[in-house]
C-alpha atoms as a PDB file:
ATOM      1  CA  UNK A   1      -7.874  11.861  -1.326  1.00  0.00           C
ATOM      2  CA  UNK A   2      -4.674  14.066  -0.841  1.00  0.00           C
ATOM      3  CA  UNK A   3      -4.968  14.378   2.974  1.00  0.00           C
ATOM      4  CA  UNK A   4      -5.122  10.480   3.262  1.00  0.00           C
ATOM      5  CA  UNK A   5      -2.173  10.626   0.583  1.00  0.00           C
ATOM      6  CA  UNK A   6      -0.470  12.942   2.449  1.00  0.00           C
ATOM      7  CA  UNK A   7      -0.976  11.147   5.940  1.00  0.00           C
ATOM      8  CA  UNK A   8       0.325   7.539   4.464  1.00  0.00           C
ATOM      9  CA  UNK A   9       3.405   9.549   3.695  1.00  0.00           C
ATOM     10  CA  UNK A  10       3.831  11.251   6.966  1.00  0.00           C
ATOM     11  CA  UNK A  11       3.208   7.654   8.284  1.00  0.00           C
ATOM     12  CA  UNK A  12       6.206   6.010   5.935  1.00  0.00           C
ATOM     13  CA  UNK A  13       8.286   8.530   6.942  1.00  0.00           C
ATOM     14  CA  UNK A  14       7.877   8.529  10.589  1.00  0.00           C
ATOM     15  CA  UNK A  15       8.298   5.011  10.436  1.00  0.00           C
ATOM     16  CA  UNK A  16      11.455   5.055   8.407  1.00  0.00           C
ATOM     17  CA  UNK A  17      12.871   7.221  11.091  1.00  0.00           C
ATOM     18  CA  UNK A  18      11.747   4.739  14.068  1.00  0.00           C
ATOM     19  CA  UNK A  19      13.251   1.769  11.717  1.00  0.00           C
ATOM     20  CA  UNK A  20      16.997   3.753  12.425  1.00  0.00           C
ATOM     21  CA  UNK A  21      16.395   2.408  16.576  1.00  0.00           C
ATOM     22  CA  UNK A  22      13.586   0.078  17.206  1.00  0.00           C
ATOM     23  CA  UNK A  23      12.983  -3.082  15.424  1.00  0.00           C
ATOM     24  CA  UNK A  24       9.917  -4.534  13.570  1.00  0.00           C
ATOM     25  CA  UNK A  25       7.883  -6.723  16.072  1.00  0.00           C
ATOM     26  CA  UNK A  26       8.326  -3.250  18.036  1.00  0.00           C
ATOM     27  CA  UNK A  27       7.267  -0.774  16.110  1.00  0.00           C
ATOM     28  CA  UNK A  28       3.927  -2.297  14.292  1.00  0.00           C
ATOM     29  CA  UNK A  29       3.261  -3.882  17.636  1.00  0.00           C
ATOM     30  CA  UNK A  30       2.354  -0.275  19.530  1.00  0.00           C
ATOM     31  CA  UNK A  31       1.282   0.937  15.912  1.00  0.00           C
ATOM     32  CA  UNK A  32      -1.527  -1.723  16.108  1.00  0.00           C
ATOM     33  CA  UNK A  33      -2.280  -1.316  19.768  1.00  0.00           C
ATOM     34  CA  UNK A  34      -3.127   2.584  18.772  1.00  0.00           C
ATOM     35  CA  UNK A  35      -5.353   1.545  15.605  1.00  0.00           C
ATOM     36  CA  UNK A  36      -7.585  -0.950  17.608  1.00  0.00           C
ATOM     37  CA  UNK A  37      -7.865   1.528  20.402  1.00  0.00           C
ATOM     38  CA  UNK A  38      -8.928   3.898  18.087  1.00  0.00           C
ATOM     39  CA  UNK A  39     -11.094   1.644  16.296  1.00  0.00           C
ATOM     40  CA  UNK A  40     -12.871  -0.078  18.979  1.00  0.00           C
ATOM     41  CA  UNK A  41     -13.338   3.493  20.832  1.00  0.00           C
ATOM     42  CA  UNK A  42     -15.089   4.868  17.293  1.00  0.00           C
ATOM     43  CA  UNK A  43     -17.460   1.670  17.456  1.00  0.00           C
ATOM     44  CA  UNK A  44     -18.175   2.473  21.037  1.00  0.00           C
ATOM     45  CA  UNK A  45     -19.136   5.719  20.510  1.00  0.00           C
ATOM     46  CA  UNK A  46     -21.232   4.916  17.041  1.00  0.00           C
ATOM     47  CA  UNK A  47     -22.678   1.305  17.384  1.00  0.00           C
ATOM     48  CA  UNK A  48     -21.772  -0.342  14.169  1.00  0.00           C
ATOM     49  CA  UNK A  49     -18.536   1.534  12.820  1.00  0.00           C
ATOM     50  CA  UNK A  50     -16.509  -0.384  10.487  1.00  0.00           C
ATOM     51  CA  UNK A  51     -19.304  -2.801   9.740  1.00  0.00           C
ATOM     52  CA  UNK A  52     -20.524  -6.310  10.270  1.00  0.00           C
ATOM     53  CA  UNK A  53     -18.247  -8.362  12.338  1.00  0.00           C
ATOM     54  CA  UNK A  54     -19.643 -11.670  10.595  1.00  0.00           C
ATOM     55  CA  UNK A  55     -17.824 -13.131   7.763  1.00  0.00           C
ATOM     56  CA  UNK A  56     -18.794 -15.579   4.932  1.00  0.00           C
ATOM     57  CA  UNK A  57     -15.438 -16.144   3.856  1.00  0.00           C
ATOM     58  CA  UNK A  58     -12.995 -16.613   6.881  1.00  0.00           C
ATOM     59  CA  UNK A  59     -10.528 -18.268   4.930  1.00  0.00           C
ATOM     60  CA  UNK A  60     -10.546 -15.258   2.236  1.00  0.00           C
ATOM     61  CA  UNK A  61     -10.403 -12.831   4.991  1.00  0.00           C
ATOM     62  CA  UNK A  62      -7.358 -14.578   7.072  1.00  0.00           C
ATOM     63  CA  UNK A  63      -5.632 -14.516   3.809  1.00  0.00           C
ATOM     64  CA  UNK A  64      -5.923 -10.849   3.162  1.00  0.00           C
ATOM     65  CA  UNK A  65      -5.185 -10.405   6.600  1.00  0.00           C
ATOM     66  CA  UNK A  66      -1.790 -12.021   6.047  1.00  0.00           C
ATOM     67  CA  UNK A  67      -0.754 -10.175   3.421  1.00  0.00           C
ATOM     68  CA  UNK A  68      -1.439  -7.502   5.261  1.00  0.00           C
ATOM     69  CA  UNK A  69       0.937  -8.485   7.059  1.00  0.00           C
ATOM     70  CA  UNK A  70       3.611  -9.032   4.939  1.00  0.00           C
ATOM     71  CA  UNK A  71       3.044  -5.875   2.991  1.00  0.00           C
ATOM     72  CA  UNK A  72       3.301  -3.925   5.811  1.00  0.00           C
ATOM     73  CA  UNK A  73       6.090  -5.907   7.455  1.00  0.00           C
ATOM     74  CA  UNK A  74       8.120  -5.438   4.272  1.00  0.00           C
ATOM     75  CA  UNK A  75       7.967  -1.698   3.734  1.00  0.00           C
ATOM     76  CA  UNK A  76       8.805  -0.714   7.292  1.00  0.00           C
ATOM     77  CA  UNK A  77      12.179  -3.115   6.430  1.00  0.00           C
ATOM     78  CA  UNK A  78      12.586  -1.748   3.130  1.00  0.00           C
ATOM     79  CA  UNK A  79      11.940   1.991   3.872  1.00  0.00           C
ATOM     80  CA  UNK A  80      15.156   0.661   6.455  1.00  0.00           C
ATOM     81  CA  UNK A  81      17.784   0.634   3.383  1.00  0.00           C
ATOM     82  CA  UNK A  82      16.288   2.777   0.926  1.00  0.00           C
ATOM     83  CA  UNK A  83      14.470   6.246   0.089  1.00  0.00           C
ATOM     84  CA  UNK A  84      10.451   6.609   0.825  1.00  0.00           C
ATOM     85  CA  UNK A  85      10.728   7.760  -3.319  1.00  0.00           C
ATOM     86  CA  UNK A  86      12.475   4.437  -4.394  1.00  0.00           C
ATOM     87  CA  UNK A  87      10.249   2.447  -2.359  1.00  0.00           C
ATOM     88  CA  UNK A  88       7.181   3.992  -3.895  1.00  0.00           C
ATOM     89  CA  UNK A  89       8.296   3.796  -6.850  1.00  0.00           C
ATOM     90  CA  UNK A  90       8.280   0.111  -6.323  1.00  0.00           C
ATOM     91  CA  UNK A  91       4.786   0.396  -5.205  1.00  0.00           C
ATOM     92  CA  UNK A  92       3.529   1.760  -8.266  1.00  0.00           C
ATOM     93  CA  UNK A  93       3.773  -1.300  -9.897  1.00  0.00           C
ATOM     94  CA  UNK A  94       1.299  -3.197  -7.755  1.00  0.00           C
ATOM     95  CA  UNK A  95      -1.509  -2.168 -10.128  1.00  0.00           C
ATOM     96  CA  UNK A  96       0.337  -4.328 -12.741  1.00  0.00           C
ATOM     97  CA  UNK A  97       0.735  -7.136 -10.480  1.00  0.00           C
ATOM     98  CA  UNK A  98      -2.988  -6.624  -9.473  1.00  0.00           C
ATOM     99  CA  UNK A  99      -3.441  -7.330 -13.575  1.00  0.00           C
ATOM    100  CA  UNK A 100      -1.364 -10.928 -12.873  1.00  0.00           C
ATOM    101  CA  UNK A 101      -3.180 -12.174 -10.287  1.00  0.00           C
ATOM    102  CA  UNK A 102      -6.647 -10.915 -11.597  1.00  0.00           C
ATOM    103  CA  UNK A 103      -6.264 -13.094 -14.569  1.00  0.00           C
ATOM    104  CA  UNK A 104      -4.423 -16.040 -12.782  1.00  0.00           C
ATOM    105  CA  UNK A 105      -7.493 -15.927  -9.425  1.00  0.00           C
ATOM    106  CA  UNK A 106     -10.009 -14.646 -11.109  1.00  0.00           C
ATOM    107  CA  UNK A 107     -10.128 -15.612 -14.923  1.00  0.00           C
ATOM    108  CA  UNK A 108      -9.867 -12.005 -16.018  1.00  0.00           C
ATOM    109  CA  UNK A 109      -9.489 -11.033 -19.745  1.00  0.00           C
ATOM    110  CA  UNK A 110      -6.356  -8.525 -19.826  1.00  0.00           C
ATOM    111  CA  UNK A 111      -6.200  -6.788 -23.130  1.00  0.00           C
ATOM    112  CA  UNK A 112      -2.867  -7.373 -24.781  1.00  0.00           C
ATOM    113  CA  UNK A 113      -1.834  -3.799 -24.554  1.00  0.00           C
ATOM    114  CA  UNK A 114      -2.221  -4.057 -20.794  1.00  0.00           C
ATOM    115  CA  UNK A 115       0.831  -6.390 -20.424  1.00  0.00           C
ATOM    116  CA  UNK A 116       2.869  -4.462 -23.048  1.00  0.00           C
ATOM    117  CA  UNK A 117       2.090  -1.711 -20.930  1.00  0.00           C
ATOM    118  CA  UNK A 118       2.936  -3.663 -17.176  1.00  0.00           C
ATOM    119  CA  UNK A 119       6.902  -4.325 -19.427  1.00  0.00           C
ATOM    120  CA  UNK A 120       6.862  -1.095 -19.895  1.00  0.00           C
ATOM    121  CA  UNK A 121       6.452  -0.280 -16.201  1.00  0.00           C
ATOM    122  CA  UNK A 122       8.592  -3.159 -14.200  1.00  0.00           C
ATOM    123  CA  UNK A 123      11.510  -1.467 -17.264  1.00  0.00           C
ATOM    124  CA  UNK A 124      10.922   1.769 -15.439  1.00  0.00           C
ATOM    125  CA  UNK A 125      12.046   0.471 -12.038  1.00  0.00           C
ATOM    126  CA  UNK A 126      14.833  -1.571 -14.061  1.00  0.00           C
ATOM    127  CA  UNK A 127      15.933   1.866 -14.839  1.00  0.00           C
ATOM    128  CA  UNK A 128      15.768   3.571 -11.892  1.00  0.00           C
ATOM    129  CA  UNK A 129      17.738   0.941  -9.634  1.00  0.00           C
ATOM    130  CA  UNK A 130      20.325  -0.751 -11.866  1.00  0.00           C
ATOM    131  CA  UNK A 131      22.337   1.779 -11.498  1.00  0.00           C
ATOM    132  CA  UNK A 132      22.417   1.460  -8.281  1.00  0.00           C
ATOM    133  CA  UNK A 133      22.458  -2.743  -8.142  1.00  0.00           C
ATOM    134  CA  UNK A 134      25.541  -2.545 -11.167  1.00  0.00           C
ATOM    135  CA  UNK A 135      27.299  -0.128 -10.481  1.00  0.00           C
ATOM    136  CA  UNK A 136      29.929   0.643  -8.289  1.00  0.00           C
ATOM    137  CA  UNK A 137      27.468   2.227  -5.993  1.00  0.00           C
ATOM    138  CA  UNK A 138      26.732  -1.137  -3.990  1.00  0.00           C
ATOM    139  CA  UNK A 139      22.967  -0.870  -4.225  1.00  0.00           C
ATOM    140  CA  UNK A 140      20.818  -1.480  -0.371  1.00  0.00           C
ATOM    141  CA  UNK A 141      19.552  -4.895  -2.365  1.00  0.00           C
ATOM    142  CA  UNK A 142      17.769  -6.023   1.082  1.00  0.00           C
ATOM    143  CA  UNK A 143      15.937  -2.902   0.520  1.00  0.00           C
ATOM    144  CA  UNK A 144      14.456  -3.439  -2.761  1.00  0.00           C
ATOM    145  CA  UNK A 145      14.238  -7.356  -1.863  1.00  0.00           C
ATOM    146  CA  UNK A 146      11.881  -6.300   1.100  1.00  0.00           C
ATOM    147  CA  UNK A 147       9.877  -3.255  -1.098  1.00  0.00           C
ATOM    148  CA  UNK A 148       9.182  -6.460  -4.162  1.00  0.00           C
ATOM    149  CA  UNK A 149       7.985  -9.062  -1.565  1.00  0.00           C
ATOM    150  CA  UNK A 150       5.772  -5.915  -0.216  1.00  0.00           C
ATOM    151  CA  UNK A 151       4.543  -4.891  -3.256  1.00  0.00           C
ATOM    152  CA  UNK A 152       3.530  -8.577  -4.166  1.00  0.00           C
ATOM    153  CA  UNK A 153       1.899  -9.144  -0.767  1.00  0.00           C
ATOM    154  CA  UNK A 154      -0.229  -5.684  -1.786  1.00  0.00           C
ATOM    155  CA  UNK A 155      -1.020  -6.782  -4.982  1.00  0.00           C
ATOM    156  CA  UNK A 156      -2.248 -10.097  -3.699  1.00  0.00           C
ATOM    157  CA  UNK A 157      -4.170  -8.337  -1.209  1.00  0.00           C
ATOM    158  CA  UNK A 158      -5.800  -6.073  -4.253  1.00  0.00           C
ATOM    159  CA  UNK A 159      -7.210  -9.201  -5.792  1.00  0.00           C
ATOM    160  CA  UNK A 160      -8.394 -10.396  -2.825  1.00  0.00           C
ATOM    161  CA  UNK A 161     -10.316  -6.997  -1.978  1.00  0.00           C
ATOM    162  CA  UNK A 162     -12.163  -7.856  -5.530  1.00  0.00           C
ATOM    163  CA  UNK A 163     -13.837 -11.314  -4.324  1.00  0.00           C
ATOM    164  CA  UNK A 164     -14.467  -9.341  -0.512  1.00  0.00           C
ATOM    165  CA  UNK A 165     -16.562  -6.801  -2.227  1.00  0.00           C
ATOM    166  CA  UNK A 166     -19.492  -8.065  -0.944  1.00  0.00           C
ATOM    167  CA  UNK A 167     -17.898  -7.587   2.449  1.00  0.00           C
ATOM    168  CA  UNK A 168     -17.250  -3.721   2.596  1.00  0.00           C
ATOM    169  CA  UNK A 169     -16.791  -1.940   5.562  1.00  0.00           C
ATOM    170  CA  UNK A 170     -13.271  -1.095   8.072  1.00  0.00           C
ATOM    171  CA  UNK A 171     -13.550  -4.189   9.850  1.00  0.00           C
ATOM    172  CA  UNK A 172     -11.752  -6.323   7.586  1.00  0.00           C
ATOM    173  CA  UNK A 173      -9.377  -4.338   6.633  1.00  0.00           C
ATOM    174  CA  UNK A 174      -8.271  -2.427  10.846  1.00  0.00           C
ATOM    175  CA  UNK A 175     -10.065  -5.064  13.095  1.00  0.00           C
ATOM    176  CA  UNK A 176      -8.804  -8.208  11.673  1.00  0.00           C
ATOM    177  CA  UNK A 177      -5.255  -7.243  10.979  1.00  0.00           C
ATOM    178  CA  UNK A 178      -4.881  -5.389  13.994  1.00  0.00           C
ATOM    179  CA  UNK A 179      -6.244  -8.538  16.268  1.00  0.00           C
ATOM    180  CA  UNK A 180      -3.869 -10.500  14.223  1.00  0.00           C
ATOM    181  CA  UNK A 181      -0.654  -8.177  14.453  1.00  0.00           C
ATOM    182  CA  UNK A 182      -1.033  -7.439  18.129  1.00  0.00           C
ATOM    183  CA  UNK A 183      -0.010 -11.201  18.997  1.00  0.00           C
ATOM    184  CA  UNK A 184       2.145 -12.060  15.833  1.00  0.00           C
ATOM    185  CA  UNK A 185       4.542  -8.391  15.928  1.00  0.00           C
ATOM    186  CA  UNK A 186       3.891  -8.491  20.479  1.00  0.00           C
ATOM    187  CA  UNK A 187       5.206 -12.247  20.115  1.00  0.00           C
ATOM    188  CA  UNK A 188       8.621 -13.347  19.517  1.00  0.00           C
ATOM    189  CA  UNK A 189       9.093 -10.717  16.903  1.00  0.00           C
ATOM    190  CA  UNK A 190       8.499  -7.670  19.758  1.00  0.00           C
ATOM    191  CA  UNK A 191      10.080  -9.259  22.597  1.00  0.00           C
ATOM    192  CA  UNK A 192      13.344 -10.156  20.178  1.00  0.00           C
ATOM    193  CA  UNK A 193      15.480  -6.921  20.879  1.00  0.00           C
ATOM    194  CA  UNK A 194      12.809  -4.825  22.532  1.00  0.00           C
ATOM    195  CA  UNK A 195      13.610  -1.331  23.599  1.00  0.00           C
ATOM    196  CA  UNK A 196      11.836   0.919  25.960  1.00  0.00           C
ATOM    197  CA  UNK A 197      11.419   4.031  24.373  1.00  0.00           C
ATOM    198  CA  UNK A 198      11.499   7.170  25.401  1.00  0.00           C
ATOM    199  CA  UNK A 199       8.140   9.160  25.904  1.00  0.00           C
ATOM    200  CA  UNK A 200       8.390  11.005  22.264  1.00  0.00           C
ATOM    201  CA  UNK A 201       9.129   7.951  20.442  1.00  0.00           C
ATOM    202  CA  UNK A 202       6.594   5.973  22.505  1.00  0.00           C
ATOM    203  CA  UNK A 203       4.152   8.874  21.024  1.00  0.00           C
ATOM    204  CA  UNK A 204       5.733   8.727  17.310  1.00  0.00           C
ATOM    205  CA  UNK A 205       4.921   4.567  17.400  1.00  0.00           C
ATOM    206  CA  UNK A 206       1.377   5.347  18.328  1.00  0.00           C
ATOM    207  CA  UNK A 207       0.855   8.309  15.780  1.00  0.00           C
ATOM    208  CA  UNK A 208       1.293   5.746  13.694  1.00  0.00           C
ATOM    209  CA  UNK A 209      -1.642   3.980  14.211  1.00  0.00           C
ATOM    210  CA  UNK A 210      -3.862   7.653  14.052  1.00  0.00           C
ATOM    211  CA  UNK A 211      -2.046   8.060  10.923  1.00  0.00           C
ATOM    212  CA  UNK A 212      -2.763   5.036   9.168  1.00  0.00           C
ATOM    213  CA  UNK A 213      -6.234   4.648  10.413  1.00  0.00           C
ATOM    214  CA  UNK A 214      -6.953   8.554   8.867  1.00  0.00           C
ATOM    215  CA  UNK A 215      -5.891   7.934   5.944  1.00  0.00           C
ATOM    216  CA  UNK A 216      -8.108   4.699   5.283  1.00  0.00           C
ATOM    217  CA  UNK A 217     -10.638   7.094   6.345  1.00  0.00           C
ATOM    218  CA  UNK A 218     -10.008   9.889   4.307  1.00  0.00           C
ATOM    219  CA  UNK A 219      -9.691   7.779   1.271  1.00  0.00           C
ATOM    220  CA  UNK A 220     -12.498   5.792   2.240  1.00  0.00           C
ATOM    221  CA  UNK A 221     -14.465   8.988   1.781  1.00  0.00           C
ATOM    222  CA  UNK A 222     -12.935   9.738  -1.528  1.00  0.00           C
ATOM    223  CA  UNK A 223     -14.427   6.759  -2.821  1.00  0.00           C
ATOM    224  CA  UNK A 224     -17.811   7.863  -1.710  1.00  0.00           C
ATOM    225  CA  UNK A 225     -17.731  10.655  -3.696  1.00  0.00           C
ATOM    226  CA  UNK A 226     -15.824   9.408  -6.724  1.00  0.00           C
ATOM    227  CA  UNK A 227     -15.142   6.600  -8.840  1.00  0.00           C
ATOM    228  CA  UNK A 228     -11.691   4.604  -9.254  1.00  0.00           C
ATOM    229  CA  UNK A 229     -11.008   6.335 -12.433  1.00  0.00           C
ATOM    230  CA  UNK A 230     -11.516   9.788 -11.257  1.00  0.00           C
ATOM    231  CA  UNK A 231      -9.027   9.588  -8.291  1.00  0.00           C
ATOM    232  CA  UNK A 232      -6.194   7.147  -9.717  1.00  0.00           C
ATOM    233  CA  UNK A 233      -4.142  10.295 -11.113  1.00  0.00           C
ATOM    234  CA  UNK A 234      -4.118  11.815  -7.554  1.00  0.00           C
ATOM    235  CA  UNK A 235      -2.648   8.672  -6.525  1.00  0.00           C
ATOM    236  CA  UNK A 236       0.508   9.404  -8.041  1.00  0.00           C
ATOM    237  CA  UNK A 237       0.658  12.844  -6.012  1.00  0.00           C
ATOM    238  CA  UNK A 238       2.929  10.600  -3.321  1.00  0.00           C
ATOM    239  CA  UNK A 239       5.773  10.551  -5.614  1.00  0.00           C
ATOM    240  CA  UNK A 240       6.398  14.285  -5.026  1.00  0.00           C
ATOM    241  CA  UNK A 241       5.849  14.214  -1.786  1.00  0.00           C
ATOM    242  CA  UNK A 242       7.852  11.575  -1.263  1.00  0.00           C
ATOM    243  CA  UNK A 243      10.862  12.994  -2.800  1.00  0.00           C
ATOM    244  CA  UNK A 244      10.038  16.417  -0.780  1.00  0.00           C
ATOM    245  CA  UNK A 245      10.027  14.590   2.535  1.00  0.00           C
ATOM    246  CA  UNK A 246      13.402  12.287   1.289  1.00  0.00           C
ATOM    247  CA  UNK A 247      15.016  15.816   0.705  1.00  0.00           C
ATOM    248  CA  UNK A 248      13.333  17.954   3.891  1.00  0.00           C
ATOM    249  CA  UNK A 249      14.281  14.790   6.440  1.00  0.00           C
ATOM    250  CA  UNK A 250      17.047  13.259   4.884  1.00  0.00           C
ATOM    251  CA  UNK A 251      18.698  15.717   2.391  1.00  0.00           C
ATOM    252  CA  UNK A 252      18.397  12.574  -0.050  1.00  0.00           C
ATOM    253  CA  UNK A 253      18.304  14.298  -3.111  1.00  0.00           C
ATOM    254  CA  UNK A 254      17.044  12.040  -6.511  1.00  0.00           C
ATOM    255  CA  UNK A 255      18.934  10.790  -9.527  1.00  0.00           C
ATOM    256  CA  UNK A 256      18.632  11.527 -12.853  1.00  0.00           C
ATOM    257  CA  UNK A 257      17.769   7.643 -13.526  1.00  0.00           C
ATOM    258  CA  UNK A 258      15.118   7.766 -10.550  1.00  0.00           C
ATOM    259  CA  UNK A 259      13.384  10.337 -11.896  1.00  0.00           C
ATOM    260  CA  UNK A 260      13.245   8.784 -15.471  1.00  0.00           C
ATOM    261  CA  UNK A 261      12.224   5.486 -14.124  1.00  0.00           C
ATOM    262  CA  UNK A 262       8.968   7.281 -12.079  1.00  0.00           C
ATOM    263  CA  UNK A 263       8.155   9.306 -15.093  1.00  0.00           C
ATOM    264  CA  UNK A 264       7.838   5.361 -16.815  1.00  0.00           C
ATOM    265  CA  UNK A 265       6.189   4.075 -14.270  1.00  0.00           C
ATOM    266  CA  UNK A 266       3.576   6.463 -13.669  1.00  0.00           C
ATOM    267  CA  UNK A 267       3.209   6.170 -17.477  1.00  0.00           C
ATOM    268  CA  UNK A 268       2.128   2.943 -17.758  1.00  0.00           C
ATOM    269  CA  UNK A 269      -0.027   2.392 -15.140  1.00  0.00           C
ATOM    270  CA  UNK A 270      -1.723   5.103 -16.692  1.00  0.00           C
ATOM    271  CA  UNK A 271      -1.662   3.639 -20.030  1.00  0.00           C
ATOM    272  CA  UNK A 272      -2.186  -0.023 -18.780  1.00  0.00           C
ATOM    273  CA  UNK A 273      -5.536   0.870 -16.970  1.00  0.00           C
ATOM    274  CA  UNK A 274      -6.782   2.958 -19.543  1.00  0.00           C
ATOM    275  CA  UNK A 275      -6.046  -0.372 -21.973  1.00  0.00           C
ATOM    276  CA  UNK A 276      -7.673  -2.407 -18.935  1.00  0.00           C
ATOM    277  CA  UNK A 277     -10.779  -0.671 -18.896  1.00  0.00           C
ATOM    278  CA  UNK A 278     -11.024   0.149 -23.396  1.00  0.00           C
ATOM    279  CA  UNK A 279     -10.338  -3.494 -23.086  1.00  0.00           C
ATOM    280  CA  UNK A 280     -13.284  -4.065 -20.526  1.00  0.00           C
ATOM    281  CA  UNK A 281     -15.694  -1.935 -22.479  1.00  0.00           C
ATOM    282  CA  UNK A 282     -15.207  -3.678 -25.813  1.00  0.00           C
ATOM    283  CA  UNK A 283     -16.173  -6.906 -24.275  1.00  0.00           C
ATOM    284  CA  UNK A 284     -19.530  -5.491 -22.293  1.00  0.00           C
ATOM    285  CA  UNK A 285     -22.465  -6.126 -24.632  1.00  0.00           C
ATOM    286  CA  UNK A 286     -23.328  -3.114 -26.891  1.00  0.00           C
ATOM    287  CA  UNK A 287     -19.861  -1.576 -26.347  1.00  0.00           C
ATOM    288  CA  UNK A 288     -21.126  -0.038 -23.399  1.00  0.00           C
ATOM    289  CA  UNK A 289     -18.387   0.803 -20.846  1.00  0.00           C
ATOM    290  CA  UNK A 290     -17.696  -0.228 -17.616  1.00  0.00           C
ATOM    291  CA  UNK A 291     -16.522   1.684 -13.908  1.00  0.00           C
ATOM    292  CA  UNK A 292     -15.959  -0.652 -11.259  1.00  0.00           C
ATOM    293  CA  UNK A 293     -16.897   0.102  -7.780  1.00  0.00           C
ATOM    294  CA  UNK A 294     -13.985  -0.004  -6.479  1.00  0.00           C
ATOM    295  CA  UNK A 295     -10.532   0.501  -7.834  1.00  0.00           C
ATOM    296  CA  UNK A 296      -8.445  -2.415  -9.646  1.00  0.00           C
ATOM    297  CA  UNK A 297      -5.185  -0.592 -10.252  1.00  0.00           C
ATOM    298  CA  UNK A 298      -4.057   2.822  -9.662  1.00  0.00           C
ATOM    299  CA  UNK A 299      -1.506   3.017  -7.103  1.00  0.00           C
ATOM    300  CA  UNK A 300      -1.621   4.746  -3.773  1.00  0.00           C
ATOM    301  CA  UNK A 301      -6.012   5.294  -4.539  1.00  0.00           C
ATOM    302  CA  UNK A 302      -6.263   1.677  -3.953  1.00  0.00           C
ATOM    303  CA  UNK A 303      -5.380   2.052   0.079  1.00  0.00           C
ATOM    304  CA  UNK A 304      -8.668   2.572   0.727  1.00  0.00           C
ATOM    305  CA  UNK A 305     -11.412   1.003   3.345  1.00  0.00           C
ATOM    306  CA  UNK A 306     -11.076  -1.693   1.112  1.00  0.00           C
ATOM    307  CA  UNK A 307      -7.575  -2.161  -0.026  1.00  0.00           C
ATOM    308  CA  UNK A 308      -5.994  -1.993   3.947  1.00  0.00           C
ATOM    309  CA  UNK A 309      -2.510  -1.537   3.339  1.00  0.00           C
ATOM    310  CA  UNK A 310      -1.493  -0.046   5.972  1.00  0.00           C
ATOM    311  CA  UNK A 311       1.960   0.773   5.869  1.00  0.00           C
END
């Protein structure tokens, strides 16, 4: 779980420092390119990787592939304007999202100490970034604007992974984004302001695929060898790591207020999931409790083989 953790970061980093030169189409272009190399040369070699290619729900599927697409689209724009802490910070509060849209799409119960709990945690990054939006620090709003439509597009993309369930496997979640960003980020959006790179950043653009692509992996096998619960506290291990690569790269040192706004955050999506699930076990018959499969909430533990946000 930390090494896929720990390569997401590397990833958001690297492409923070690409967003400084190329532009979008660009940059996720080549990073897809790599991934469905890589992917297509690990089903070569073992018949089968990644799953069925046959789907019962295309239309499910193309929507999770889109926002996919957005997610990742919007953090490689927001990480443009703002810290890799801030914009994590942001994406900690998809797991309360994920608690909107589960009730709205799939007619879940939340307990009512769940949504005091989500307040709690959009307050946190309320307190973290006003400062910056009110003050007379003139705030990177396009930033944060791109890091919120992100984070929705993930938390969408969590709900949707909870009707897919009976679809696991890589496939959905590499091949069919991949096949879909190739044309849509080659397109219009690569050829708009393309730049030949140089051979090192021509490598860094394709690491990024390897990196991505490991860290499904590695977290893919997390999940094989422990629940949701279990792993969503590690999760929160890219907020430190995050701030230690903002300081080591850019010598972007954190606030008081964002550091008191993560402390929130990671609070209550802590507090909200533990509410989610007491909530959960009270309404299973007998009071007997209740561990999904596969994780609901909980951060970065939910980019797994079957959460696909590849950023």
């Amino acid at each position: 779980m930390l090494a896929g953790i720990m390569l997401f970061s590397v990833n958001d980093a690297n492409s923070k420092l690409l967003s400084g030169h190329y532009g979008l189409g660009e940059v996720l272009f080549l990073r897809y390119v790599m991934l469905l190399s890589a992917f297509l040369l690990a089903r070569g070699i073992r018949p089968g990787f990644g799953g069925p290619l046959a789907t019962r729900h295309p239309a499910l599927q193309a929507l999770r592939t889109c926002s996919m697409m957005v997610s990742a689209a919007g953090f490689f724009l927001g990480f443009r304007y703002i810290p890799l802490a801030e914009g994590y910070l942001f994406f900690f509060t998809a797991p309360l999202l994920t608690l909107i849209f589960a009730s709205l799409m799939l007619g879940e119960k939340v307990a009512p100490a769940a949504w005091g709990w989500c307040l709690l945690g959009f307050g946190g990054v309320l307190l973290a970034v006003a400062p910056k939006l009110g003050g007379g620090a003139g705030g990177p709003w396009q930033g944060y604007a791109a890091v919120t439509v992100a984070t929705i597009a993930f938390a969408l993309n969590q709900t949707l992974n909870r009707k897919l369930r009976v679809e696991p496997g890589l496939v959905g979640v590499i091949l069919w984004p991949s096949l879909l960003g190739l044309p849509l980020f080659g397109g219009l959006l690569g050829l708009a302001g393309w730049e030949t790179p140089p051979a090192f950043d021509l490598f860094r653009m394709l690491a990024n695929g390897l990196l991505a692509g490991g860290a499904v992996v590695c977290t893919a096998a997390a999940y094989r060898h422990a629940d949701a619960a279990q792993l969503g506290p590690w999760g929160f291990a890219a907020l430190p790591l995050s701030v230690a690569l903002d300081i080591a790269i850019w010598g972007h040192h954190p606030d008081l207020a964002m550091l008191l706004g993560g402390v929130v955050v990671v609070f209550a999506c802590l507090m909200s999931e533990r509410a989610r699930r007491q909530g959960l076990a009270q309404s299973m018959p007998g009071g007997k409790t209740w561990a999904p499969s596969a994780p609901s909430g909980s951060g970065v533990t939910a980019r797994t083989a079957e959460s696909g946000r590849l950023p």
